[in-house]
C-alpha atoms as a PDB file:
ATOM      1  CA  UNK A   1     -91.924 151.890 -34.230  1.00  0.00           C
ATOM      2  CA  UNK A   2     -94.717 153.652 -36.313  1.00  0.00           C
ATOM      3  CA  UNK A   3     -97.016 151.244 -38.135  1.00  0.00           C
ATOM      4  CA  UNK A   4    -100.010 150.721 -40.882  1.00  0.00           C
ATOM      5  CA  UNK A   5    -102.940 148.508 -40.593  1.00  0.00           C
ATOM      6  CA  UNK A   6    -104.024 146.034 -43.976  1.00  0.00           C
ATOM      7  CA  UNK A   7    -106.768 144.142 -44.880  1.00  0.00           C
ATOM      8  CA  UNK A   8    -109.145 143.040 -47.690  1.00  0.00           C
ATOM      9  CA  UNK A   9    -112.606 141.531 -48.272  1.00  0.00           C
ATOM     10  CA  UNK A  10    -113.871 143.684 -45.789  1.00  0.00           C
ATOM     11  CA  UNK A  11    -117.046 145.540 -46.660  1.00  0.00           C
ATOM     12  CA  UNK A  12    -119.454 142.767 -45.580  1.00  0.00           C
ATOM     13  CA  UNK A  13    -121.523 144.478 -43.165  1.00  0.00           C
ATOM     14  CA  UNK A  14    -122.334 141.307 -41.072  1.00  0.00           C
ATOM     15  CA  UNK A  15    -121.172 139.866 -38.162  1.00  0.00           C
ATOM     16  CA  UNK A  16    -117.747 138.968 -39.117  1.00  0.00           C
ATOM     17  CA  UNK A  17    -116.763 142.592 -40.403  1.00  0.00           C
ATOM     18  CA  UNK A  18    -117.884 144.141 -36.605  1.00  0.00           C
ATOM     19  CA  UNK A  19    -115.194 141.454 -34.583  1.00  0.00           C
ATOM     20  CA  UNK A  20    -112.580 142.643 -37.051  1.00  0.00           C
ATOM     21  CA  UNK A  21    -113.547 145.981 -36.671  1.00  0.00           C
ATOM     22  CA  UNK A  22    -113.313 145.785 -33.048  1.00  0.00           C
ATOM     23  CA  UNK A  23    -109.933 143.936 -33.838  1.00  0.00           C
ATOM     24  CA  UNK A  24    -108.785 146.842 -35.189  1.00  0.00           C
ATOM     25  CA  UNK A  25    -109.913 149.406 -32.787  1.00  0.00           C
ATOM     26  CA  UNK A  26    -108.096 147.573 -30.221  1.00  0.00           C
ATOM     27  CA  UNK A  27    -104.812 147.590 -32.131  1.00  0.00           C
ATOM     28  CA  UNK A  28    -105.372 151.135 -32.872  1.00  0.00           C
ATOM     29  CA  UNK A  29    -105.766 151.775 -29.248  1.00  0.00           C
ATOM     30  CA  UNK A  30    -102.401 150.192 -28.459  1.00  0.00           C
ATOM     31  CA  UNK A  31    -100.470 150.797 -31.325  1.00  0.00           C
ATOM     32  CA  UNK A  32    -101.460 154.291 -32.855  1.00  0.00           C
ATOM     33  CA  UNK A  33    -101.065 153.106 -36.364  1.00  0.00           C
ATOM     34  CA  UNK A  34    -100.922 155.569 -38.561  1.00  0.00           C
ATOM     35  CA  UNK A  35    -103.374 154.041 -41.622  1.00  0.00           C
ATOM     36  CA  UNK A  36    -105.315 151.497 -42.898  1.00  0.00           C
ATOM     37  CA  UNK A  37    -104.864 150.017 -46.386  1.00  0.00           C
ATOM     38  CA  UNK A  38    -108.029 148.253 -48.042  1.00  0.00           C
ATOM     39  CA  UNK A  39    -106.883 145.430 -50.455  1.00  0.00           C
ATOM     40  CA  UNK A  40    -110.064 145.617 -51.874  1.00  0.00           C
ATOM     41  CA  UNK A  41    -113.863 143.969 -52.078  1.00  0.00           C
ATOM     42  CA  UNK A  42    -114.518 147.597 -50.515  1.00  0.00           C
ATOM     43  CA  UNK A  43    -118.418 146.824 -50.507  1.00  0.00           C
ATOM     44  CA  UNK A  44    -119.243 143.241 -51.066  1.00  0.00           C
ATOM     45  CA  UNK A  45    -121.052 141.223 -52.528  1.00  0.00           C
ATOM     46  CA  UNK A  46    -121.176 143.454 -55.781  1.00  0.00           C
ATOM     47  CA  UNK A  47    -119.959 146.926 -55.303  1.00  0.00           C
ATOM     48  CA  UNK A  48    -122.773 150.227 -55.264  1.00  0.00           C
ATOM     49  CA  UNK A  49    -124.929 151.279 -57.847  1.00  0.00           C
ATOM     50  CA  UNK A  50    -124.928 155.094 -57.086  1.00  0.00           C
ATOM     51  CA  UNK A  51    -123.004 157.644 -55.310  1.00  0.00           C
ATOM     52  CA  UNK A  52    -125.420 157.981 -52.267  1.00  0.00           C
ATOM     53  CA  UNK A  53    -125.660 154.239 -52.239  1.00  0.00           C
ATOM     54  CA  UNK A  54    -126.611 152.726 -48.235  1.00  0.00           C
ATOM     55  CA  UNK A  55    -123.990 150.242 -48.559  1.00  0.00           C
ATOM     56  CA  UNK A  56    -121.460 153.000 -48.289  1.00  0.00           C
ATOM     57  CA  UNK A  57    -123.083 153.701 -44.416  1.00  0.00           C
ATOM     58  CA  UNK A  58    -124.094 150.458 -43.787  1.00  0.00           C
ATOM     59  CA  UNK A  59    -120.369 148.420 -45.019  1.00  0.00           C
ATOM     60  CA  UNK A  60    -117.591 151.894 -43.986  1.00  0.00           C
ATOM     61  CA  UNK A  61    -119.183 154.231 -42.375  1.00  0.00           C
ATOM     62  CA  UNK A  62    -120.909 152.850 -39.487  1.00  0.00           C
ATOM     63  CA  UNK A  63    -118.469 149.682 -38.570  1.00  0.00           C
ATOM     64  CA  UNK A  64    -115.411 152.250 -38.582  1.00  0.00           C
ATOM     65  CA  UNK A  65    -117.125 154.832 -36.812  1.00  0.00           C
ATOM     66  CA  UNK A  66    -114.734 155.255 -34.156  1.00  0.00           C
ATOM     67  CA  UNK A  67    -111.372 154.574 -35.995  1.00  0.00           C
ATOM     68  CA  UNK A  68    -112.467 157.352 -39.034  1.00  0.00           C
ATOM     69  CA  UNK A  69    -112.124 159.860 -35.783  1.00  0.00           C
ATOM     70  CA  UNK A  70    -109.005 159.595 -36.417  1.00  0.00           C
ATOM     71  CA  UNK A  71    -107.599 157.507 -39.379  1.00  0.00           C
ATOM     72  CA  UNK A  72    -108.056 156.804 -43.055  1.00  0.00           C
ATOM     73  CA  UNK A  73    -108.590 154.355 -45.697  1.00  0.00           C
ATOM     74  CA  UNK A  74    -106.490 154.001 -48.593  1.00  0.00           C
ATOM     75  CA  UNK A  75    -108.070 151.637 -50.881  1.00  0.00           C
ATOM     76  CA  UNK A  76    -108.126 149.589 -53.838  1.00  0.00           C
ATOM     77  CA  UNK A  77    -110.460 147.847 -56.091  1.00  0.00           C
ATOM     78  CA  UNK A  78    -111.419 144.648 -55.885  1.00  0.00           C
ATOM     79  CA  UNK A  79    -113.708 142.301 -58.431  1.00  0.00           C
ATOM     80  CA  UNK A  80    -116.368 143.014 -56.641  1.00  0.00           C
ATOM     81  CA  UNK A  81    -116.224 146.487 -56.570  1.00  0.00           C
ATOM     82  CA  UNK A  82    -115.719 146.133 -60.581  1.00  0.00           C
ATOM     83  CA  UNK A  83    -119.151 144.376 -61.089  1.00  0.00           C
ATOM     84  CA  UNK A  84    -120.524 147.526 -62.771  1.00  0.00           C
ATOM     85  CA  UNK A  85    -118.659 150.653 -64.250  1.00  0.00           C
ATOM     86  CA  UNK A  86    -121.194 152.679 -62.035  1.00  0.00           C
ATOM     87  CA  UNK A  87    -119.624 150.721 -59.121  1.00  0.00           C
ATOM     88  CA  UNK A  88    -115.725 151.860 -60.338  1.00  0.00           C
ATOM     89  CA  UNK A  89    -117.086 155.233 -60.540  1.00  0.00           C
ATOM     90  CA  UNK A  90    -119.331 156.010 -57.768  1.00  0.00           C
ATOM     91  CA  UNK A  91    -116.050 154.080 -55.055  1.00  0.00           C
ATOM     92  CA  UNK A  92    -113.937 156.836 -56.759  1.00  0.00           C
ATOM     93  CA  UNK A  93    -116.080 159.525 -56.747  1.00  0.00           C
ATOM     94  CA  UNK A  94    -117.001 159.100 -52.982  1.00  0.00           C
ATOM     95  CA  UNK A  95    -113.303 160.094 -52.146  1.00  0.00           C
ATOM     96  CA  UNK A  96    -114.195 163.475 -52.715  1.00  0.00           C
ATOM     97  CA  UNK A  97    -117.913 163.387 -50.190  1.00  0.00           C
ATOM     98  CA  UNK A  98    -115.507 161.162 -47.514  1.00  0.00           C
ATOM     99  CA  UNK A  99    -112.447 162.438 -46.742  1.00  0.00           C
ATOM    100  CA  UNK A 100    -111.296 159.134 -45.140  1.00  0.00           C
ATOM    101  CA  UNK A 101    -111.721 157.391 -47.420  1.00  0.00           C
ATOM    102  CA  UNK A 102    -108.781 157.677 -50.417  1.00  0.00           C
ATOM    103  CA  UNK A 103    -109.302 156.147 -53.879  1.00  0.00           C
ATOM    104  CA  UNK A 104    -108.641 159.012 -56.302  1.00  0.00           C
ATOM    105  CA  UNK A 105    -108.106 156.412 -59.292  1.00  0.00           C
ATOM    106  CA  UNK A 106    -107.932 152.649 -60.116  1.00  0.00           C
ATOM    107  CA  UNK A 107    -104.365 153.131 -59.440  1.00  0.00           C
ATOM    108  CA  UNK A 108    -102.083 155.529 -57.297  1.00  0.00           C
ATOM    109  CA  UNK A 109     -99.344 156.223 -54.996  1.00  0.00           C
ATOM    110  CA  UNK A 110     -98.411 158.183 -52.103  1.00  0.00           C
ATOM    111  CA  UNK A 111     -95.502 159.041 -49.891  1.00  0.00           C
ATOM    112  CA  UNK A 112     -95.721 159.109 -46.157  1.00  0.00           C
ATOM    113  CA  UNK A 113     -93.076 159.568 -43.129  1.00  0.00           C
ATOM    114  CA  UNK A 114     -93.458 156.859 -40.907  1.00  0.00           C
ATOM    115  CA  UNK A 115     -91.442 156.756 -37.860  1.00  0.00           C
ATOM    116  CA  UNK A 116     -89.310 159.719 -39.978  1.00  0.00           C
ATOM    117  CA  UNK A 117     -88.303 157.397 -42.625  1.00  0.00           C
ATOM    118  CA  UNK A 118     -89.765 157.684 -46.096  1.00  0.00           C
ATOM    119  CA  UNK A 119     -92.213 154.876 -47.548  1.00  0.00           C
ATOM    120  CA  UNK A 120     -93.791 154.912 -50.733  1.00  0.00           C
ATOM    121  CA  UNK A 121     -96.862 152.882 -51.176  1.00  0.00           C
ATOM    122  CA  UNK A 122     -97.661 151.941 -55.223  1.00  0.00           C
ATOM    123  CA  UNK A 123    -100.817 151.281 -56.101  1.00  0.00           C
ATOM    124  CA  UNK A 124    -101.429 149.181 -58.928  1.00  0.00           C
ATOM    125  CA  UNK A 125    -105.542 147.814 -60.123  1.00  0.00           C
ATOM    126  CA  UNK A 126    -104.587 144.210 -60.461  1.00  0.00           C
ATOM    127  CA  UNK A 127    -108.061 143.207 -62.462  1.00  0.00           C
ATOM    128  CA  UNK A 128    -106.265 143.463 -65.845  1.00  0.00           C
ATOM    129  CA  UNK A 129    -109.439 141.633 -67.548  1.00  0.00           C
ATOM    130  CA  UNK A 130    -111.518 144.619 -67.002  1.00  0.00           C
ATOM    131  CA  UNK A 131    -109.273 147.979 -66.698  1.00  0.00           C
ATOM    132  CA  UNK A 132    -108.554 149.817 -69.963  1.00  0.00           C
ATOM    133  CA  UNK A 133    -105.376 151.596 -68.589  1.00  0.00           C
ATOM    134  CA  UNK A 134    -103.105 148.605 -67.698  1.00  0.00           C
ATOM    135  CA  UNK A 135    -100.167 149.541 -70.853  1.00  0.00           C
ATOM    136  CA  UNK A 136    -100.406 152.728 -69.103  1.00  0.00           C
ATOM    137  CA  UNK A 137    -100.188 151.663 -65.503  1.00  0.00           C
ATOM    138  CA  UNK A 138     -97.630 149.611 -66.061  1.00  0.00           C
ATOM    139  CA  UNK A 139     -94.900 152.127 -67.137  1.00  0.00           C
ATOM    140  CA  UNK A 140     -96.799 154.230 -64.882  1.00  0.00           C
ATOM    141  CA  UNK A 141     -95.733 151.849 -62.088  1.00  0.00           C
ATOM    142  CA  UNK A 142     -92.413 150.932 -63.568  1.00  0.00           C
ATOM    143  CA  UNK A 143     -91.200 154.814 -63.415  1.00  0.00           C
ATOM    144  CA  UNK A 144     -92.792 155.378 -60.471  1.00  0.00           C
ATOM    145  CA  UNK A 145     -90.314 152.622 -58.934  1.00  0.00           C
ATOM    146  CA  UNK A 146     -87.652 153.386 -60.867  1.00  0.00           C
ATOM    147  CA  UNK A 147     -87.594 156.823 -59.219  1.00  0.00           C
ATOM    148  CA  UNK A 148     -88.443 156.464 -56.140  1.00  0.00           C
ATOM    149  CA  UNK A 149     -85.846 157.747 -53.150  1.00  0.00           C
ATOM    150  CA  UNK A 150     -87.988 156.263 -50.500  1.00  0.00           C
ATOM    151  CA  UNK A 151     -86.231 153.979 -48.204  1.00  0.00           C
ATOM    152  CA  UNK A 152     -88.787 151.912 -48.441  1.00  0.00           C
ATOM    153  CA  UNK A 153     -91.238 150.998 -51.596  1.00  0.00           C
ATOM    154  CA  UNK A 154     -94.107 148.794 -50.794  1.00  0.00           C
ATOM    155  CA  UNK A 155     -97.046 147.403 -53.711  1.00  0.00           C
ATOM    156  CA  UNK A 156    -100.297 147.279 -52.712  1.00  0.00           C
ATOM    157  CA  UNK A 157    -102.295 145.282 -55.033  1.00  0.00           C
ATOM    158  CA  UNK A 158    -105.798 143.233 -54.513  1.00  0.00           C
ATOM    159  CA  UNK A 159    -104.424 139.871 -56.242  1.00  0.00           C
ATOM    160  CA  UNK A 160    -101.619 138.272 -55.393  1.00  0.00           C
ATOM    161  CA  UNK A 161     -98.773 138.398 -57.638  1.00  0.00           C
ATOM    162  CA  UNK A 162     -99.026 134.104 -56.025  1.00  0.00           C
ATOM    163  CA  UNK A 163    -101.099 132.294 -53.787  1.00  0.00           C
ATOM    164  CA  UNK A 164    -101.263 129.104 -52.204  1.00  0.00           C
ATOM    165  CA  UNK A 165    -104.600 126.023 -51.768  1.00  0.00           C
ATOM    166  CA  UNK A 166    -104.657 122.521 -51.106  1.00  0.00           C
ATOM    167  CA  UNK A 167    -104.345 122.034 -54.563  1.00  0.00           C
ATOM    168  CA  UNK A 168    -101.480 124.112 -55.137  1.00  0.00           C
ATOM    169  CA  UNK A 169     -99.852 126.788 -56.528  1.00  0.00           C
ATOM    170  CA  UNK A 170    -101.735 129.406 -57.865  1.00  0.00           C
ATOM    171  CA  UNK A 171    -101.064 132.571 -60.241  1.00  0.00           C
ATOM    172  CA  UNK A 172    -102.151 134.272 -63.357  1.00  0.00           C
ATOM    173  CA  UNK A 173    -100.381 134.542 -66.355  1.00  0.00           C
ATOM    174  CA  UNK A 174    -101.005 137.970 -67.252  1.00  0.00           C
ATOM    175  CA  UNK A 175    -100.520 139.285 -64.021  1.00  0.00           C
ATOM    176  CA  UNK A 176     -97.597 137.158 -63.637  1.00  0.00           C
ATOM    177  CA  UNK A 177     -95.776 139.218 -66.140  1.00  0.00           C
ATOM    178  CA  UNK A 178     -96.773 142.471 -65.173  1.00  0.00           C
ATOM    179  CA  UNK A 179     -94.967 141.519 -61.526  1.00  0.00           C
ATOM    180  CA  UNK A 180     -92.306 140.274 -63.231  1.00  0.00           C
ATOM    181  CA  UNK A 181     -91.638 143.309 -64.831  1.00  0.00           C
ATOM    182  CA  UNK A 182     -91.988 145.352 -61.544  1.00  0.00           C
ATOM    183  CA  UNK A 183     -89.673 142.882 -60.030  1.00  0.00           C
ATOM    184  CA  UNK A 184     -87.233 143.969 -62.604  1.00  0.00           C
ATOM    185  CA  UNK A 185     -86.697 147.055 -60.856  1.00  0.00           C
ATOM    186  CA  UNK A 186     -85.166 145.374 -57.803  1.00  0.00           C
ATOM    187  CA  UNK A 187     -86.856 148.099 -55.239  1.00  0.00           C
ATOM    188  CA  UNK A 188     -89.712 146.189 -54.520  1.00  0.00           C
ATOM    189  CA  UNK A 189     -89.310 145.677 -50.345  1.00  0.00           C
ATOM    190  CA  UNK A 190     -92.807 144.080 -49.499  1.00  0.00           C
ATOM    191  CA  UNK A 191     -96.012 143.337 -51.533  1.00  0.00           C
ATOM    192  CA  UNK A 192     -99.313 143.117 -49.749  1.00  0.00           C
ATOM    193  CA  UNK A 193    -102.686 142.022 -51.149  1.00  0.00           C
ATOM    194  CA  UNK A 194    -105.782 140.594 -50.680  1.00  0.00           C
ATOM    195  CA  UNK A 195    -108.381 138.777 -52.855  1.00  0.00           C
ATOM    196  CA  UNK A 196    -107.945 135.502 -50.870  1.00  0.00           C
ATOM    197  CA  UNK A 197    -110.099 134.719 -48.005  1.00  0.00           C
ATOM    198  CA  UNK A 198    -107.192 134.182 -45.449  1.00  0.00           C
ATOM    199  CA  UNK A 199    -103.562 135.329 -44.958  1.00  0.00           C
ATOM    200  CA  UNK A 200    -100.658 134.180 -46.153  1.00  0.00           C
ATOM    201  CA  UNK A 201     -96.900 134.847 -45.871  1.00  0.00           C
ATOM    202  CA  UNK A 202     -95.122 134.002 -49.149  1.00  0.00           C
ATOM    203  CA  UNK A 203     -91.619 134.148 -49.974  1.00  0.00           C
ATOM    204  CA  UNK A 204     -89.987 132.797 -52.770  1.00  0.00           C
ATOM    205  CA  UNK A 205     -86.460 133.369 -53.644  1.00  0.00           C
ATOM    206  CA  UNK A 206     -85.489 136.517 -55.847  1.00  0.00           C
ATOM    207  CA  UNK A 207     -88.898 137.848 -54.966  1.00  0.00           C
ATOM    208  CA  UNK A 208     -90.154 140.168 -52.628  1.00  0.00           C
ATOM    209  CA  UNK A 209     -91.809 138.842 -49.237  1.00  0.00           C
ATOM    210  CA  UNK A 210     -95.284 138.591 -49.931  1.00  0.00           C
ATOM    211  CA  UNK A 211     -98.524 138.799 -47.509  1.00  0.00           C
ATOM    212  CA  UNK A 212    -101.797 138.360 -48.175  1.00  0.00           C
ATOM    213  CA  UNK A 213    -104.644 139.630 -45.846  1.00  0.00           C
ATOM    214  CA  UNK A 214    -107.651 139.248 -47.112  1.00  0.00           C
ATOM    215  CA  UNK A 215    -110.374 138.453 -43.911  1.00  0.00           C
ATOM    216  CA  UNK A 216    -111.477 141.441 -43.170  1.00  0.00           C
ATOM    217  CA  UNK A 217    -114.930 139.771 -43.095  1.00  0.00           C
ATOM    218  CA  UNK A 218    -115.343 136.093 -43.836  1.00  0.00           C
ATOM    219  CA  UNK A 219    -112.705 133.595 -44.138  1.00  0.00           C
ATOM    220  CA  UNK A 220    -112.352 130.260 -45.860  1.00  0.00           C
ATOM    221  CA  UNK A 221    -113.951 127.267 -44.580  1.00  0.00           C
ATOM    222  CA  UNK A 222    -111.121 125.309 -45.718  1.00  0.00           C
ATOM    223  CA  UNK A 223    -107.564 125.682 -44.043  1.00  0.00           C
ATOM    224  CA  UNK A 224    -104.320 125.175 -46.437  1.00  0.00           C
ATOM    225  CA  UNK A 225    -103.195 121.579 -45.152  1.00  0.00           C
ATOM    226  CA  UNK A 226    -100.468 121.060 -47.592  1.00  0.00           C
ATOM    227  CA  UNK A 227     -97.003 121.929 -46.762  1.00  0.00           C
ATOM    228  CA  UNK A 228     -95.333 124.059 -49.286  1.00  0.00           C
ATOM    229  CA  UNK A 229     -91.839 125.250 -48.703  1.00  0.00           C
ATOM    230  CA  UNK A 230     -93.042 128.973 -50.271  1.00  0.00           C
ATOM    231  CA  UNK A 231     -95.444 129.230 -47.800  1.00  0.00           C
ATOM    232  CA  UNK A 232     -94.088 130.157 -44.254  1.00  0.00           C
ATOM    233  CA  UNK A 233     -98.025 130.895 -42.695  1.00  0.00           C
ATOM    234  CA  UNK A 234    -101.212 130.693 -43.689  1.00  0.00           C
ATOM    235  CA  UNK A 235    -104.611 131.118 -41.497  1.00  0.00           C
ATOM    236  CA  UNK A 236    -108.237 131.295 -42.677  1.00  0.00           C
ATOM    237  CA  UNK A 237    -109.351 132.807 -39.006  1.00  0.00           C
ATOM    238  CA  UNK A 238    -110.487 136.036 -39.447  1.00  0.00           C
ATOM    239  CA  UNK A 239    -108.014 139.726 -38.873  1.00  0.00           C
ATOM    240  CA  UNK A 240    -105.610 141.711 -39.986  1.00  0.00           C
ATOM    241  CA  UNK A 241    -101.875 142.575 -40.450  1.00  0.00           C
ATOM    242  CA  UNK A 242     -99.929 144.829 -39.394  1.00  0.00           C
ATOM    243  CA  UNK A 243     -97.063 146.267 -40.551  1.00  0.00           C
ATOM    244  CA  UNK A 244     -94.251 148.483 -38.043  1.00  0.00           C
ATOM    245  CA  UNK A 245     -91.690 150.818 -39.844  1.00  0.00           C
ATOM    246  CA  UNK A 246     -88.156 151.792 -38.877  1.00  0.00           C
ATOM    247  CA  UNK A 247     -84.928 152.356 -41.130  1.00  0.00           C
ATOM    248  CA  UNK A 248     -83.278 148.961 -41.073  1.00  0.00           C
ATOM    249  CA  UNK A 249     -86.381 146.912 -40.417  1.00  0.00           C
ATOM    250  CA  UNK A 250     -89.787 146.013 -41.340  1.00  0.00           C
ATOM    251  CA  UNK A 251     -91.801 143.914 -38.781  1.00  0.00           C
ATOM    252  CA  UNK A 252     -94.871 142.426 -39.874  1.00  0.00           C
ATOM    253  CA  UNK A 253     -97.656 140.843 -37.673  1.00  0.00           C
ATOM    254  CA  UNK A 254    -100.613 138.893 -38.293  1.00  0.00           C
ATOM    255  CA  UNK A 255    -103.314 139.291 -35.828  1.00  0.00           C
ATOM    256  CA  UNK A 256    -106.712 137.152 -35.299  1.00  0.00           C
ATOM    257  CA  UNK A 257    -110.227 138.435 -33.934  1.00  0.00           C
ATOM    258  CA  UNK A 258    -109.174 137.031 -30.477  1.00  0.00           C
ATOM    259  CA  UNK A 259    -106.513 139.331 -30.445  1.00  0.00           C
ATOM    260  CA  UNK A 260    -103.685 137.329 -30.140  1.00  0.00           C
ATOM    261  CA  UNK A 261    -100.509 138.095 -32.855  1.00  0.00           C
ATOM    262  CA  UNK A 262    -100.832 134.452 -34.790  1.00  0.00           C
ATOM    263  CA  UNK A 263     -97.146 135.387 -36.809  1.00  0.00           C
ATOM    264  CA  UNK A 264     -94.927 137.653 -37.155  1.00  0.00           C
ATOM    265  CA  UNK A 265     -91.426 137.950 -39.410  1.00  0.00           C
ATOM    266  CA  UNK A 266     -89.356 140.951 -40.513  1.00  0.00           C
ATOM    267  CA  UNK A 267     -87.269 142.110 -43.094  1.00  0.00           C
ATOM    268  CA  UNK A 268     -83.730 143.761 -42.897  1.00  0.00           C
ATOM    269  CA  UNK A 269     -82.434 146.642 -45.210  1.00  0.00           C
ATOM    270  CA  UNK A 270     -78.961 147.924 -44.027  1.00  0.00           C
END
């Protein structure tokens, strides 16, 4: 099986993006997978101020050295990459300087073969309270399902459509119905995201499986204690998912910094 690599809150440039980064380069040299998805927080704590910002060497460039031989980054924004409107524009403009790393827009798609069977990946720029476009991306999105042969369709987005903490539950309203109406389509297969500082496998019934990987970096002090039936894994350590493609099957893998796979589940389409 082909695969792609996710994670999110990554751009750090300390100590704990360099053991996922060598996380990563060790799956890469055993697996071969074929890209990485960034759920966004790109370059933490606040984004860039310019185009020729450091942070782009100091938080990408130099802690993915090795992989960008070979791989690339298709990423998405994140609140803290939407401090400043120079920060929006100066993570999209640097797609064209870096060809590894992809953010044409605030949202986007793209088709790839993966183990010779046809994925689309959607997209969408989940930080409704600041985009202008989000009428727009949302038919955008809609269509873009709606008409999409792939076998399978998979949303990237850097919030969670739902989350889960010690004290619960945890969603947004306005975000909530944008999902909703995605959901609507019924060809949502997986939804991965990131925002959180741990990872999470969600599924709820008459919903899509849900993961959220966002330690690319740091990770909650806190682990969820509370048992939720919604909630079939959760883990503040930090890592990275993985996620292998064939026609009938999804298989998706959680890995830690020590290198060991800390869950794993799949999902069947006949």
């Amino acid at each position: 099986m082909s695969s792609i690599l996710c994670l999110g809150n990554f751009g750090s440039g300390d100590k704990g993006q360099i053991e996922v980064a060598n996380l990563m380069k060790y799956l890469y040299s055993k697996y071969k997978y074929k890209l990485v998805i960034g759920l966004g927080n790109n370059i933490l704590p606040s984004g860039v101020t310019t185009l020729k910002d450091p942070q782009f060497k100091l938080k990408f460039e130099e802690p993915y050295k090795d992989l960008l031989k070979s791989i690339k980054f298709y990423n998405i924004l994140g609140e803290a990459d939407y401090m400043t409107k120079k920060s929006v524009t100066n993570e999209i403009k640097y797609s064209k300087l870096n060809k590894h790393w992809i953010l044409p827009h605030n949202f986007y798609c793209f088709k790839k073969f993966i183990n010779n069977v046809a994925v689309e990946f959607i997209i969408i720029d989940s930080n409704l309270n600041k985009s202008k476009n989000k009428k727009t991306q949302e038919m955008w999105a809609v269509n873009t399902l709606l008409e999409s042969r792939s076998r399978w369709n998979i949303i990237i987005s850097h919030h969670p459509w739902v989350s889960f903490s010690n004290s619960g539950f945890e969603y947004d309203e306005e975000l909530n119905q944008l999902f909703n109406k995605l959901n609507e389509t019924k060809k949502i297969d997986l939804i991965i995201s990131g925002h959180k500082n741990n990872q999470q496998h969600i599924y709820i019934p008459n919903k899509p499986n849900m993961i959220i990987s966002g330690v690319g970096s740091s990770g909650d002090k806190s682990p969820i204690i509370k048992l939720y039936d919604e909630l079939k894994f959760s883990s503040n350590e930090l890592g990275c998912c993985m996620v292998d493609f064939s026609k009938t099957r999804l298989n998706i893998n959680f890995y830690n910094t020590n290198k060991k796979k800390i869950h794993n589940f799949s999902i069947i389409k006949y």
